[in-house]
C-alpha atoms as a PDB file:
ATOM      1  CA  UNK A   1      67.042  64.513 135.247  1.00  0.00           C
ATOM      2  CA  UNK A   2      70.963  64.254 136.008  1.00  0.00           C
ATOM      3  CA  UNK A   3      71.107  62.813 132.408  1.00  0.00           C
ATOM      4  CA  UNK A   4      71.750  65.407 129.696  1.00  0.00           C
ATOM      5  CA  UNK A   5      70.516  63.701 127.598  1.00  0.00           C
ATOM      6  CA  UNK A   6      67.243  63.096 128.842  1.00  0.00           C
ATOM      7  CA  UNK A   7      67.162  66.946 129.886  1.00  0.00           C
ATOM      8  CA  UNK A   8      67.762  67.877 126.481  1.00  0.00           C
ATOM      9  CA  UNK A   9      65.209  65.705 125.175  1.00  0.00           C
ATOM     10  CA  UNK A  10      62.983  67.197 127.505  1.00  0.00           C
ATOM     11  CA  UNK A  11      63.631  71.188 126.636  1.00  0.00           C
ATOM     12  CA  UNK A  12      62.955  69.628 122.384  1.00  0.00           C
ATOM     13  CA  UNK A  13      59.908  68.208 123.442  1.00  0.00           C
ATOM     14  CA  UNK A  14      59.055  71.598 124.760  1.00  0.00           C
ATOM     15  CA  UNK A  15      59.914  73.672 122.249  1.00  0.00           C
ATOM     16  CA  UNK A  16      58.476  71.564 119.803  1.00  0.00           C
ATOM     17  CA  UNK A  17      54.747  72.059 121.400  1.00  0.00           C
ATOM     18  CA  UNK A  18      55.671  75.443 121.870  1.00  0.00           C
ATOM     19  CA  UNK A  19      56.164  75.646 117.943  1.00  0.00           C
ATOM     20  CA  UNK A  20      52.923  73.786 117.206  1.00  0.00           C
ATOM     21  CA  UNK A  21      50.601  75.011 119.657  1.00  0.00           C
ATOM     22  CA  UNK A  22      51.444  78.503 119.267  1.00  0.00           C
ATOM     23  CA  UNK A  23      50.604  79.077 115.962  1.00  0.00           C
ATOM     24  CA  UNK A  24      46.762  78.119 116.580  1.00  0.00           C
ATOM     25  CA  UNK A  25      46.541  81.159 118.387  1.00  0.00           C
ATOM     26  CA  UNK A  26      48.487  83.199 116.281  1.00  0.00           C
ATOM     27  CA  UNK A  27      46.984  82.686 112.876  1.00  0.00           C
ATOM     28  CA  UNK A  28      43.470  83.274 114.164  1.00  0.00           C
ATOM     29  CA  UNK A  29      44.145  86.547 115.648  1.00  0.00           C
ATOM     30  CA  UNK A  30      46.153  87.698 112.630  1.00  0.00           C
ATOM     31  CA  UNK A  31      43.387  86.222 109.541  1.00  0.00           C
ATOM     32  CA  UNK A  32      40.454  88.431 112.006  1.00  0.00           C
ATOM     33  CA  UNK A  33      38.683  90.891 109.257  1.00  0.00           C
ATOM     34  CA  UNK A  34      40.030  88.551 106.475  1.00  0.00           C
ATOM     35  CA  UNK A  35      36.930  86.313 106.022  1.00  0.00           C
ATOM     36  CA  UNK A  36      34.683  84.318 108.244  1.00  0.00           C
ATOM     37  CA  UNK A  37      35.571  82.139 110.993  1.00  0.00           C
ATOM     38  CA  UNK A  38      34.556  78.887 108.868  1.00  0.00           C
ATOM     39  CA  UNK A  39      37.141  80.071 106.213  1.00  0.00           C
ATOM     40  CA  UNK A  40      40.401  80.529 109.208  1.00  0.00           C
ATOM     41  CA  UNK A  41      39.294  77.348 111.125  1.00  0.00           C
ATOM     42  CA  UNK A  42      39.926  75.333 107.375  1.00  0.00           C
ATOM     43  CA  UNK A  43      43.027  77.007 106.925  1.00  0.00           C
ATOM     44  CA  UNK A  44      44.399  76.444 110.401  1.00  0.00           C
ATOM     45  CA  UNK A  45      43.720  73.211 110.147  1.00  0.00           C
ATOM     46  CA  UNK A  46      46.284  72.638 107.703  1.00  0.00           C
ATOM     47  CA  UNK A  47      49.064  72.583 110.245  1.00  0.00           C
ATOM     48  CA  UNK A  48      47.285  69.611 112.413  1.00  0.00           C
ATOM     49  CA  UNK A  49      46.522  68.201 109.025  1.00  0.00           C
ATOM     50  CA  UNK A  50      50.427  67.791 108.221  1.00  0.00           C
ATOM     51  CA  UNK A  51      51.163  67.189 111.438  1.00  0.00           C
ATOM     52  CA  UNK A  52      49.368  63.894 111.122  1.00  0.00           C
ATOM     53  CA  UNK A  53      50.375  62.741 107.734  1.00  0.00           C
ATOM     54  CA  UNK A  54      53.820  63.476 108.944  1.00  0.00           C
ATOM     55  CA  UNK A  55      53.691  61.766 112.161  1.00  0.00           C
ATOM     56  CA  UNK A  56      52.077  58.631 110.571  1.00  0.00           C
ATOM     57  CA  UNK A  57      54.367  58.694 107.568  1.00  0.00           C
ATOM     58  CA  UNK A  58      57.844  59.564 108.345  1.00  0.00           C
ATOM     59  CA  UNK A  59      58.982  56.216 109.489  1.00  0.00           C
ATOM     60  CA  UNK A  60      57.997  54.553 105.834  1.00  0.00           C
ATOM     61  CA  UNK A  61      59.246  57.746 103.703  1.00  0.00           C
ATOM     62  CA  UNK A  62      62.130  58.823 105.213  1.00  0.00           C
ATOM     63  CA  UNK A  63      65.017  57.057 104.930  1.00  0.00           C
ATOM     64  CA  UNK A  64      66.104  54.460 107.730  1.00  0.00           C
ATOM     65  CA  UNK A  65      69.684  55.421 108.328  1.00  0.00           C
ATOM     66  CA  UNK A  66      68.434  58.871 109.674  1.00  0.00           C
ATOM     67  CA  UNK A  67      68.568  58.862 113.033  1.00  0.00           C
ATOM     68  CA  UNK A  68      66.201  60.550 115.577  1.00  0.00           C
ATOM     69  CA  UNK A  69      68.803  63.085 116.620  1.00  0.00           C
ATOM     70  CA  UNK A  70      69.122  63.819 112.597  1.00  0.00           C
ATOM     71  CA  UNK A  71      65.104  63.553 112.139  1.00  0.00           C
ATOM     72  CA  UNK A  72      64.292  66.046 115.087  1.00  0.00           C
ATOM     73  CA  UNK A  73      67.098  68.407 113.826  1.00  0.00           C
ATOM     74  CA  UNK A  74      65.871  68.537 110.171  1.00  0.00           C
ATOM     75  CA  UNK A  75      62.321  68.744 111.173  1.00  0.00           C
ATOM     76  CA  UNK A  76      63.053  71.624 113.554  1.00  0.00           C
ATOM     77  CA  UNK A  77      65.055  73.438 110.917  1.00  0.00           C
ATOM     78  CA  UNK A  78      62.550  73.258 108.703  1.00  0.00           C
ATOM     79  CA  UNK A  79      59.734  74.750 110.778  1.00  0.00           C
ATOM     80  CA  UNK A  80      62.094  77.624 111.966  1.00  0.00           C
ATOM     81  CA  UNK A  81      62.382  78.448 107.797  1.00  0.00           C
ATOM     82  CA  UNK A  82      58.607  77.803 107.618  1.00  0.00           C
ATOM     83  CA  UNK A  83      57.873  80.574 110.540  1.00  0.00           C
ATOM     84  CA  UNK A  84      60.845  83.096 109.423  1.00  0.00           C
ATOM     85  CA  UNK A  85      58.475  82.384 105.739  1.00  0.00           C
ATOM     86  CA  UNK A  86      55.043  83.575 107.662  1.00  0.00           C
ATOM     87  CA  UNK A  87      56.110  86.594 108.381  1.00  0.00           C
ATOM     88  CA  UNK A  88      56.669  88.017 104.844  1.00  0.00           C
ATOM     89  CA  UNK A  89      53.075  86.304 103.788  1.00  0.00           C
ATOM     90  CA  UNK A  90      50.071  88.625 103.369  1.00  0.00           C
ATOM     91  CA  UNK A  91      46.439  87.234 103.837  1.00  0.00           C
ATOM     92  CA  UNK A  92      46.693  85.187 100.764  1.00  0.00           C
ATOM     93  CA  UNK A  93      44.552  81.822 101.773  1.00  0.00           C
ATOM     94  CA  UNK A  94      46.804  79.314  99.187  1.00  0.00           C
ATOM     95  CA  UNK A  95      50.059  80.551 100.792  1.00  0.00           C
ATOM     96  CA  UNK A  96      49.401  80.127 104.539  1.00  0.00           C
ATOM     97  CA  UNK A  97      47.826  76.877 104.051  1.00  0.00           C
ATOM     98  CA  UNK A  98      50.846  75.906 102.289  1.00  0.00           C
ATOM     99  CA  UNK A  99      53.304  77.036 105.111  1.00  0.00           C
ATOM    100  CA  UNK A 100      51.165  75.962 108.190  1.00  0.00           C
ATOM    101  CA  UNK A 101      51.065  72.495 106.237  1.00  0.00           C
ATOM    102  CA  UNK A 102      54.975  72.388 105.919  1.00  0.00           C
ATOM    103  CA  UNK A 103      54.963  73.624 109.213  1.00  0.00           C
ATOM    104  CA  UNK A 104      52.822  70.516 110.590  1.00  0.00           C
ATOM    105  CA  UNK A 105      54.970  68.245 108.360  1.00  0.00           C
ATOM    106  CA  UNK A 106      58.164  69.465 110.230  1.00  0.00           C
ATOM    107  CA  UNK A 107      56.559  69.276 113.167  1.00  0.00           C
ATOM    108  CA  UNK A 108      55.493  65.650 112.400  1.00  0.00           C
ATOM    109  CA  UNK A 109      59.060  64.805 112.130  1.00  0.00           C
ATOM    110  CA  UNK A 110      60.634  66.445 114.493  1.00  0.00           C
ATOM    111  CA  UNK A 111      58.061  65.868 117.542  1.00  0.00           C
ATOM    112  CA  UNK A 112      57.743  61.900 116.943  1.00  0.00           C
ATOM    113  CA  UNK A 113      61.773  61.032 116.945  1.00  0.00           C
ATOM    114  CA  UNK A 114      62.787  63.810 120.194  1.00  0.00           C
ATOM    115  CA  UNK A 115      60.078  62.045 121.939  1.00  0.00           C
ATOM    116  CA  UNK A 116      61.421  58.030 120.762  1.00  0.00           C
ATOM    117  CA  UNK A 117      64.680  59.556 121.810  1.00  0.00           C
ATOM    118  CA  UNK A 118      63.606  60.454 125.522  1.00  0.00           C
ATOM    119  CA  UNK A 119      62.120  56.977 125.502  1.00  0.00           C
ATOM    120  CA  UNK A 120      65.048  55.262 124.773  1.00  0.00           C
ATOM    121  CA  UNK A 121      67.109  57.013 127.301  1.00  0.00           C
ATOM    122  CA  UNK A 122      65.937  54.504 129.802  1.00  0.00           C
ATOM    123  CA  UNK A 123      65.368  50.705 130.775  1.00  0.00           C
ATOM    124  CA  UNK A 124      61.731  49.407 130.146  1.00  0.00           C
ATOM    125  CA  UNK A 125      60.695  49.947 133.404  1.00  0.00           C
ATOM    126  CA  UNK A 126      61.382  53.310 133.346  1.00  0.00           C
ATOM    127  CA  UNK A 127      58.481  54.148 130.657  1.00  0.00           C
ATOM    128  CA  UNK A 128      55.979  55.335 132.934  1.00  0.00           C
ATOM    129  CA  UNK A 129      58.448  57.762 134.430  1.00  0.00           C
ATOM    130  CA  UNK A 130      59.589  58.914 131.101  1.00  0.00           C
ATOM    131  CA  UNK A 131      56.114  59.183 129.416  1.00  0.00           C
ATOM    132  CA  UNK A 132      54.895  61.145 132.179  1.00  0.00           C
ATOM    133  CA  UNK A 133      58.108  63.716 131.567  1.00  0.00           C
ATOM    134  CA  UNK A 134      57.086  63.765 127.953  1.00  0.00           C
ATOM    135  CA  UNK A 135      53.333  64.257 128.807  1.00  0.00           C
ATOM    136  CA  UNK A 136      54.810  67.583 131.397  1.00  0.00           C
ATOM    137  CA  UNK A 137      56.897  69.181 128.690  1.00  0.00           C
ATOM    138  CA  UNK A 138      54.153  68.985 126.143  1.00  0.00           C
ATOM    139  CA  UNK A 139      51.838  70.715 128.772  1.00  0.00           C
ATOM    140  CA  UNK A 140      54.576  73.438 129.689  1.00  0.00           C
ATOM    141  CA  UNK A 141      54.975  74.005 126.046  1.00  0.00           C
ATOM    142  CA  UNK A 142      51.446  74.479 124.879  1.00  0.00           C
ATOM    143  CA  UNK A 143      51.090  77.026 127.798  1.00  0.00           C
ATOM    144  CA  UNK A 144      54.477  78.914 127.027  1.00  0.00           C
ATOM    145  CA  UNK A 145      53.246  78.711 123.292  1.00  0.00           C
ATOM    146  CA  UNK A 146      49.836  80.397 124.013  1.00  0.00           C
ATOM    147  CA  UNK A 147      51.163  82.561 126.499  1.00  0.00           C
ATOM    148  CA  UNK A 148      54.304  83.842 124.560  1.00  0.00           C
ATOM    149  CA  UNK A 149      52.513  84.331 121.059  1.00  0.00           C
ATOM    150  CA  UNK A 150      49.778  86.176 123.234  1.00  0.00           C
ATOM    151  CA  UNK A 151      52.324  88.495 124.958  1.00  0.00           C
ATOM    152  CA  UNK A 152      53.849  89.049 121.647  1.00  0.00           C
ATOM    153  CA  UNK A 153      50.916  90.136 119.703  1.00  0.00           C
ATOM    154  CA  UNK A 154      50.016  92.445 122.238  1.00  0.00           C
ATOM    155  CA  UNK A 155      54.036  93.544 122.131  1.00  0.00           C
ATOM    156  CA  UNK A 156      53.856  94.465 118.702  1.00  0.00           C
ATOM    157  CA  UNK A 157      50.682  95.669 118.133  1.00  0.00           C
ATOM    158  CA  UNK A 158      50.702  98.775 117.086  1.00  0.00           C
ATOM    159  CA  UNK A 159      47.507 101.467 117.029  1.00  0.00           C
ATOM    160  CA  UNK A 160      47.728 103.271 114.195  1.00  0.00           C
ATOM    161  CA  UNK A 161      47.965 100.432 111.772  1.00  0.00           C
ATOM    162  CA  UNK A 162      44.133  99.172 113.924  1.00  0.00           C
ATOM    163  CA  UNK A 163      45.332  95.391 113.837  1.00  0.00           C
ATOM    164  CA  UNK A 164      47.911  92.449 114.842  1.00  0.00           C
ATOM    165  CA  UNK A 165      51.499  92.223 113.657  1.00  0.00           C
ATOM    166  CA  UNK A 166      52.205  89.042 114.100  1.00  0.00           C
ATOM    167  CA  UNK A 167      56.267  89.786 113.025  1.00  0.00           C
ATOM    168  CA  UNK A 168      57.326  89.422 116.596  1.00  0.00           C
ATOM    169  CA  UNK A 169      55.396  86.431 117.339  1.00  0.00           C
ATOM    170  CA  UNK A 170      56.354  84.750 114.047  1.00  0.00           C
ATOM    171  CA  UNK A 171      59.946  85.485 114.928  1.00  0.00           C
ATOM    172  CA  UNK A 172      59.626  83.752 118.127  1.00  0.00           C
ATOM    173  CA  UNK A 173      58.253  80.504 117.438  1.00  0.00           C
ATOM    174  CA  UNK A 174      60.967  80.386 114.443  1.00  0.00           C
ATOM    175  CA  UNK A 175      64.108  81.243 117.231  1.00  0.00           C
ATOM    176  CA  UNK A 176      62.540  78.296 119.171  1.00  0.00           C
ATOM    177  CA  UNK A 177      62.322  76.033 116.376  1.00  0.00           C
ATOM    178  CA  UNK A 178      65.866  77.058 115.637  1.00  0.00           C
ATOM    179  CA  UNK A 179      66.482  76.400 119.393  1.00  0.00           C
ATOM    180  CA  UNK A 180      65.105  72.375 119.069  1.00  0.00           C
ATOM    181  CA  UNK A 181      66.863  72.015 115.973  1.00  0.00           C
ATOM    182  CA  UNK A 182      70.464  72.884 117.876  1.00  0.00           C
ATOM    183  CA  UNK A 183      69.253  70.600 120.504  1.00  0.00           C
ATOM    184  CA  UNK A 184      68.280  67.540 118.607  1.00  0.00           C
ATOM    185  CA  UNK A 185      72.094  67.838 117.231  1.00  0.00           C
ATOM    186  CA  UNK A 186      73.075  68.430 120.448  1.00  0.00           C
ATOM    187  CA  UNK A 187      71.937  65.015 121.823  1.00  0.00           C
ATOM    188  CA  UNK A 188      74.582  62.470 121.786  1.00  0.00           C
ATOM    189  CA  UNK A 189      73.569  59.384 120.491  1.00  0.00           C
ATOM    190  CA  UNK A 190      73.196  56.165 123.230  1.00  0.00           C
ATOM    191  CA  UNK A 191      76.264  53.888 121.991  1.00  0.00           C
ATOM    192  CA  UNK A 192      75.729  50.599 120.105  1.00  0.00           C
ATOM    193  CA  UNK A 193      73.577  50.895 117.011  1.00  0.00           C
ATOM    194  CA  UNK A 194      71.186  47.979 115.819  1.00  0.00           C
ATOM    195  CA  UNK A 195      73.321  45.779 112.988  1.00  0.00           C
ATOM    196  CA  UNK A 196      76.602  47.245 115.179  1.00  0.00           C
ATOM    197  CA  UNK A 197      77.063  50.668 113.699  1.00  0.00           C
ATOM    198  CA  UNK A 198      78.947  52.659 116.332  1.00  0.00           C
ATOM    199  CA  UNK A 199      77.597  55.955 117.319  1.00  0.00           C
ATOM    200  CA  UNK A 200      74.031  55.236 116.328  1.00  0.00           C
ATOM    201  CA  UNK A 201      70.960  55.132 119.117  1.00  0.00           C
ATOM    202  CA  UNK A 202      70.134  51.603 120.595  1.00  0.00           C
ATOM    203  CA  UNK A 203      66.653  50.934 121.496  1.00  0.00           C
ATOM    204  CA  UNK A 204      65.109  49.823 124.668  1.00  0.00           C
ATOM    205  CA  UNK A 205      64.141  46.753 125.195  1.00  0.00           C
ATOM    206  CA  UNK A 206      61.134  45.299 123.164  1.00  0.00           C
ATOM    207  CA  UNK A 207      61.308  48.788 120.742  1.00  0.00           C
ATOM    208  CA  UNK A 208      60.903  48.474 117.191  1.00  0.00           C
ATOM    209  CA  UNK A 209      60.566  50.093 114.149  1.00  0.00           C
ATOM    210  CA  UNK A 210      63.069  52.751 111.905  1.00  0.00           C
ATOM    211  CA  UNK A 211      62.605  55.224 115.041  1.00  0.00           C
ATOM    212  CA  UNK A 212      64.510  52.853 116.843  1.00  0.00           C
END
């Protein structure tokens, strides 16, 4: 933990869950009235949904000179724009599954290449250690995540209008987004790339593939 680095990976990781778990309670809460629970479990499922495709995909799509720190950065950029988008959207079934599927999709990018970042922070025997510091952040963030958008909703509820606002909780998942996007930038890249590009992000030993 004395390695910025590693910390920094860490707090991504975090926020990153935080951003994806979050919005499973959100979008429930704020879709209640609008249709039966059948209909909001198939549109929240968009955001696993692109997750996934994402998270398989990325590596053969996106280009191989991006690195992870410029991966996680884009990724979390583009869920922050995604959530800031949410709040303006009414009840309208194409839109939201639109938006929590580009929000999955960022997601998928940015999650995957913080957490091959923290990985490659260390020496191969260090895996265990570092899997099990990804493995706590991803808990801490799911709980902040529920907890937060919870606390929120109940924040800016108001009476008179008899149902959720999720503006406030929208708003916070985007500023943490926007937080893991600054973060992923942050992260200065290990020294020696593969084919001997300076500045780029050296794998550990026996790592493969364009996350590398």
């Amino acid at each position: 933990m004395r390695s910025a680095r590693i910390t920094l990976g860490l707090a991504g990781a975090l926020l990153g869950y935080l951003a994806l778990f979050g919005p499973l309670v959100l979008v429930p809460q704020l879709l209640a009235g609008h249709g039966s629970v059948v209909r909001t479990g198939q549109i929240l499922s968009a955001l696993p949904a692109g997750f996934g495709v994402a998270a398989l995909t990325a590596e053969a799509v996106l280009p191989p000179r991006l690195r992870n720190r410029t991966r996680g950065s884009i990724g979390a950029a583009a869920c922050a724009a995604v959530m800031v988008m949410l709040i303006f959207m009414s009840s309208s079934t194409v839109g939201i599954v639109v938006l929590l599927g580009l929000a999955g999709v960022s997601l998928g990018v940015l999650v995957p290449a913080n957490n091959a970042l923290i990985m490659r922070t260390g020496a191969a025997s260090s895996a265990g250690t570092l899997g099990g510091l990804v493995n706590m952040a991803r808990g801490i963030g799911t709980t902040l995540g529920i907890a937060l958008v919870t606390l929120a909703l109940h924040v800016g509820d108001s009476a008179d209008r008899g149902r959720p606002d999720g503006t406030l909780a929208f708003a916070m998942l985007a500023a943490a987004a926007a937080c893991a996007a600054v973060i992923a930038a942050t992260i200065r890249p290990l020294p020696g790339a593969p084919g001997g590009k300076p500045g780029g992000e050296a794998a550990a030993p026996g790592a493969t593939g364009a996350f590398s």
